[in-house]
Protein backbone atom coordinates (compact mmCIF):
# COMPACT_ATOMS: atom_id res chain seq x y z
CA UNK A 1 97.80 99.06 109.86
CA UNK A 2 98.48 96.56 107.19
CA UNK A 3 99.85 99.57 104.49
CA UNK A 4 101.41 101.06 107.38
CA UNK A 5 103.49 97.27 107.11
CA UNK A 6 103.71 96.84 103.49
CA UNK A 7 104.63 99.96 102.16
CA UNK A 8 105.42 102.08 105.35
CA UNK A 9 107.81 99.59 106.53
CA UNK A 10 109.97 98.66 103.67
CA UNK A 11 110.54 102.74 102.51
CA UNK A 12 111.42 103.81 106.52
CA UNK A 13 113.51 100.48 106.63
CA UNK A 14 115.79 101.15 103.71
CA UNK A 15 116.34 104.79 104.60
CA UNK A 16 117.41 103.90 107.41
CA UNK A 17 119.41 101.05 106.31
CA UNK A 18 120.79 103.71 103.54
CA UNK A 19 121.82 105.88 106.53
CA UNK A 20 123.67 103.23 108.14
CA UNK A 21 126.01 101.77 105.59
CA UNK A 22 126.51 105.32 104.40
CA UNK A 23 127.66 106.55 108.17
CA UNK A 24 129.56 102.99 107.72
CA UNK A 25 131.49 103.30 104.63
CA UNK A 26 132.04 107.47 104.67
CA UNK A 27 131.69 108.95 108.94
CA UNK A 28 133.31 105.50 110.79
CA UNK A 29 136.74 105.34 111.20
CA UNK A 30 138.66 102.16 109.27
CA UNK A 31 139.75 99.48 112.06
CA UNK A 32 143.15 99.84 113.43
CA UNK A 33 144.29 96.07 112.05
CA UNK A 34 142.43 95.58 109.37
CA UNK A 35 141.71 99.12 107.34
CA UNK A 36 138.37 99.48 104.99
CA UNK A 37 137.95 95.61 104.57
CA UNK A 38 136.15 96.21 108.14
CA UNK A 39 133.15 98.27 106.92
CA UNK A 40 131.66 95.13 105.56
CA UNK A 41 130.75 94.67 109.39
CA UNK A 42 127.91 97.01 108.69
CA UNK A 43 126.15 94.45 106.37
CA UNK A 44 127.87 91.34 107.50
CA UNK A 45 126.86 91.72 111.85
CA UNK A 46 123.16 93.00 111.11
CA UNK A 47 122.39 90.35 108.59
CA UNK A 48 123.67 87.38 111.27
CA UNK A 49 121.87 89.12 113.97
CA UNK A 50 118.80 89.12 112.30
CA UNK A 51 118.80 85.83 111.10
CA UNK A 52 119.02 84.55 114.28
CA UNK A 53 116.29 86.31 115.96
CA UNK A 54 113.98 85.39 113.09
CA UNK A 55 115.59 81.69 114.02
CA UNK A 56 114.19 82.31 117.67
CA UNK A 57 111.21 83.46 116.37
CA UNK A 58 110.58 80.39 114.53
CA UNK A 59 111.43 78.37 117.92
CA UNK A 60 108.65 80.86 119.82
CA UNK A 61 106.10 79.74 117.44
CA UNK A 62 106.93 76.14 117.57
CA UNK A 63 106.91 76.13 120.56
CA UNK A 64 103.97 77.49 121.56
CA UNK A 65 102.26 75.62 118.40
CA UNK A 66 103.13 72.37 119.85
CA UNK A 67 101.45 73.25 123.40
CA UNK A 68 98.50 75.03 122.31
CA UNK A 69 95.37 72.45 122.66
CA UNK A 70 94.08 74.28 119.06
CA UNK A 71 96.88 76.00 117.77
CA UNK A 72 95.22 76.93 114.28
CA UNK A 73 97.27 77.62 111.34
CA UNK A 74 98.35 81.09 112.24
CA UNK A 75 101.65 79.50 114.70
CA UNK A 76 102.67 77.19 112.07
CA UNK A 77 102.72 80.02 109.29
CA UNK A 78 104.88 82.57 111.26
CA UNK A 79 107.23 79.54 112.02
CA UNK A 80 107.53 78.65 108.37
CA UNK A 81 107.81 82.17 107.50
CA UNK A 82 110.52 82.81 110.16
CA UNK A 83 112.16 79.79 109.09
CA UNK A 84 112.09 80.91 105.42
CA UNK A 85 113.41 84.54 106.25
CA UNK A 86 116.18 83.11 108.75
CA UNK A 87 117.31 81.20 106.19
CA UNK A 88 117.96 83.75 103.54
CA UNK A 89 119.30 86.11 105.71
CA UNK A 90 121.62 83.82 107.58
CA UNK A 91 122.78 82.40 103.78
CA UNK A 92 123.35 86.61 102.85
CA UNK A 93 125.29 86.63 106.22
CA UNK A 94 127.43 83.54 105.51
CA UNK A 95 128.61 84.73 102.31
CA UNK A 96 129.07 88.43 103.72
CA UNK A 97 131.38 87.07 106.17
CA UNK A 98 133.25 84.78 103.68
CA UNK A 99 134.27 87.81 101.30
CA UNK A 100 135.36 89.36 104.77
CA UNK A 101 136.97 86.37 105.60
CA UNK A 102 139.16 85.87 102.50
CA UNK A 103 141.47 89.42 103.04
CA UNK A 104 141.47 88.89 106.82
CA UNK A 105 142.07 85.24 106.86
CA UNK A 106 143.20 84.20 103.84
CA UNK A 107 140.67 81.76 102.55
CA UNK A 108 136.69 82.25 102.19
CA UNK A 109 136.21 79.49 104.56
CA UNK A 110 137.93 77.69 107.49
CA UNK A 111 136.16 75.25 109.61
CA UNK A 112 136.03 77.51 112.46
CA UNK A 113 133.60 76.55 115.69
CA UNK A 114 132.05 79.29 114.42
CA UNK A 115 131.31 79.06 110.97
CA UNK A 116 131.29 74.99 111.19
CA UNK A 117 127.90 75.66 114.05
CA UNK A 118 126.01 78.09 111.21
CA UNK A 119 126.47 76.27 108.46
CA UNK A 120 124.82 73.21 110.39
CA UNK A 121 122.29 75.63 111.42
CA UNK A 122 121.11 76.74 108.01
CA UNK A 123 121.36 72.68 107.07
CA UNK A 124 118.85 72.50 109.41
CA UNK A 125 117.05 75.10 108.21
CA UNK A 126 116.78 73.82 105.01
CA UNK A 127 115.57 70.40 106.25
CA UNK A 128 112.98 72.20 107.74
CA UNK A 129 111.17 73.55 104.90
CA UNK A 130 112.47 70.84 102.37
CA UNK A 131 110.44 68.23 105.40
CA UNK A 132 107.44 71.29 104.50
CA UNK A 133 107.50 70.34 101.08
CA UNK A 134 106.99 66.58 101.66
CA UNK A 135 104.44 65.83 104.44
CA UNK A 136 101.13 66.77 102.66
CA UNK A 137 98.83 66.57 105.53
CA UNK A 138 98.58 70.19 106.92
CA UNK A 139 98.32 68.60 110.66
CA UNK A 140 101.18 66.46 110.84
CA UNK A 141 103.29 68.79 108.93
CA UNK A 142 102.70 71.71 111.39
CA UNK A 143 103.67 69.16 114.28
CA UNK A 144 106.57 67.15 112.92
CA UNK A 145 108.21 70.56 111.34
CA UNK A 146 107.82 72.02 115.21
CA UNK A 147 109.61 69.23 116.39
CA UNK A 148 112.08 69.79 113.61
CA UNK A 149 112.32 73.39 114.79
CA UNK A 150 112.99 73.03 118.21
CA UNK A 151 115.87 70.32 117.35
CA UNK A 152 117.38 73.47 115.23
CA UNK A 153 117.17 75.73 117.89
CA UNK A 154 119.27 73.88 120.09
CA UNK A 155 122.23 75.11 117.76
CA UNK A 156 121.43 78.55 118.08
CA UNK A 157 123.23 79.53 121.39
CA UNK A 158 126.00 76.94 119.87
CA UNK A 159 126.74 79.79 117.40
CA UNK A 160 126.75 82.24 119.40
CA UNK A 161 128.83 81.38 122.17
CA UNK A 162 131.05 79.58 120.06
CA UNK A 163 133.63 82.09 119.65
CA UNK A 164 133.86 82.20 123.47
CA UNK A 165 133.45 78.48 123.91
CA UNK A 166 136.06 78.08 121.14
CA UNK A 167 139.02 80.68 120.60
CA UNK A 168 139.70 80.23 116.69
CA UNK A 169 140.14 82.63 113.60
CA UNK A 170 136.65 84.17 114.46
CA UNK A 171 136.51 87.25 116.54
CA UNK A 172 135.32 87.42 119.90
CA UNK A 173 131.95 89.84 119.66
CA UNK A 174 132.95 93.49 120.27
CA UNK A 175 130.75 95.67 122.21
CA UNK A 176 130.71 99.35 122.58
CA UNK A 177 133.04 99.57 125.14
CA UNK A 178 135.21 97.47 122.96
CA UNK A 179 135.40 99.73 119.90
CA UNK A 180 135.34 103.25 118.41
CA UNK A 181 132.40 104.98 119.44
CA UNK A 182 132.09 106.06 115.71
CA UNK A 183 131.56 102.63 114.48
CA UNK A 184 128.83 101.93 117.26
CA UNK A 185 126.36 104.31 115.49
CA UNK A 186 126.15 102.72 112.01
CA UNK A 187 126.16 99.63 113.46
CA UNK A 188 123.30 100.37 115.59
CA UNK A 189 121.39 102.36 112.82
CA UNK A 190 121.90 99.39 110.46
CA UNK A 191 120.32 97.07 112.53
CA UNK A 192 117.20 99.13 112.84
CA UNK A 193 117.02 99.23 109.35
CA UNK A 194 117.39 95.75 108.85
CA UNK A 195 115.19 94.84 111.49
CA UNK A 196 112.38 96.89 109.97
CA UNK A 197 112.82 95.26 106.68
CA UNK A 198 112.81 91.47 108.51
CA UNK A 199 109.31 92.89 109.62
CA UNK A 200 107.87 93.67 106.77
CA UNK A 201 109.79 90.24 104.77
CA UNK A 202 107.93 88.39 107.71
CA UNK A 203 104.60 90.46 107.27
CA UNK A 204 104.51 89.46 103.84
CA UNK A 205 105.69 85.99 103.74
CA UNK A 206 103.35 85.18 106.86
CA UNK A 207 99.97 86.04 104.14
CA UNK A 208 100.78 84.17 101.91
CA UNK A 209 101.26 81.33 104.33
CA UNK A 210 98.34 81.60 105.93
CA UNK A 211 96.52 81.58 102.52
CA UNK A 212 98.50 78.76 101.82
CA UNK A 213 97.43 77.34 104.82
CA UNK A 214 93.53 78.03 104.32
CA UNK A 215 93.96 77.05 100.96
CA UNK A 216 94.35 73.47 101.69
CA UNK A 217 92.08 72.75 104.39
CA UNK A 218 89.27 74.43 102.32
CA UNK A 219 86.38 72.22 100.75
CA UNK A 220 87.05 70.73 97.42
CA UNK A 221 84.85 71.85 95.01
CA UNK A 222 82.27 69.58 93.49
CA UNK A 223 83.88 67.56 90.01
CA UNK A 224 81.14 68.50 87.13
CA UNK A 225 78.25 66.32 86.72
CA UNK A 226 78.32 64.58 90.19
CA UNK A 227 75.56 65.82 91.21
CA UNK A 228 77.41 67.28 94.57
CA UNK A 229 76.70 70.57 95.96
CA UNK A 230 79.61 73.01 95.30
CA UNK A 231 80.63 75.29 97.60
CA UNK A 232 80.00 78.38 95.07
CA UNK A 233 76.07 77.01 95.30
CA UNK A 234 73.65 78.73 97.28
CA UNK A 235 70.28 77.73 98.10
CA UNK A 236 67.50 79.23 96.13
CA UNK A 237 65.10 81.36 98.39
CA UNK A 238 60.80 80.46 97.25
């Protein structure tokens, strides 16, 4: 199961991924209003989609870390890793949608309700594992970064509804019944390949957190010539 994830995942993923953006920029139709520039919505919507549900993910696993009577290290290394994932992919997604921006609105960046809420939500994200970095103590890190987490989350919905909350320069979300049925499939197709990589990007981040994790909670070894037992000793059998 675990090579199925590291190697299986990331190959399928970026097929499929290949698939999309090629259906994208060579099978879908350009957009009535704005021409070609609109293909970038194959890279730009599935990067901001799955940024936020790693996002949520990290707010699952704080969540639950912070109600669980022994929560272990394995809640508090999927958060970080979620966090850490989120992060890049929502930073890929802002700067995606400011080289859309730029021929559709004129500038890279407006402060649009939109685009104002996610750039305070990947502040926040930063904060989060920048706090990480900081609190030494494995316990009270896992517990004030949860807190930390959840705060976060509370801008999540904030960028999403945003653009129906606030009308400004950012579109309202389409939906298939909204566009060309030829643009729904490499959309769609994208995603899945995106989604598998944010899988595997998890998958692999989440180790080496967790060996992070057990790392620093194991026993120090015993300094030479203190006459401690050492945790590579083993007693000697008569």
């Amino acid at each position: 199961m675990n090579k199925l994830i590291k190697w299986g995942l990331p190959v399928v993923g970026l097929v499929v991924l290949g698939i999309g953006w090629y259906l994208g920029l060579a099978w879908a139709p350009p957009d009535r209003e704005m021409g070609d520039v609109q293909r970038i919505m194959y890279v730009h919507v599935p990067l901001q989609w799955m940024a936020m549900l790693a996002m949520f993910l990290n707010f699952v696993m704080a969540v639950t870390h912070l109600l669980k009577s022994k929560p272990g290290w394995k809640l508090d290394s999927m958060a970080e890793s979620a966090a850490e994932v989120g992060l890049v992919l929502g930073t890929l997604g802002m700067v995606t949608g400011a080289i859309w921006g730029r021929p559709t609105w004129g500038v890279y960046w407006s402060w649009d309700p939109r685009l104002t809420s996610e750039a305070i939500m990947l502040v926040t994200y930063t904060g989060y594992l920048v706090l990480r970095r900081f609190v030494e103590d494995p316990d009270k890190r896992a517990t004030w970064s949860a807190v930390v987490a959840i705060l976060g989350a509370i801008n999540l919905p904030i960028v999403w509804f945003s653009v129906r909350w606030w009308r400004s320069l950012h579109q309202v979300q389409s939906s298939p019944k909204t566009v060309d049925p030829q643009m729904v499939l490499p959309l769609r197709v994208s995603a899945i390949g995106l989604l598998l990589l944010t899988i595997a990007w998890l998958f692999h981040r989440y180790r080496i957190a967790l060996a992070e994790r057990r790392a620093e909670v194991a026993l120090p070894e015993a300094l030479p010539g203190s006459g401690a037992p050492s945790v590579h000793d083993t007693p000697k059998v008569a």
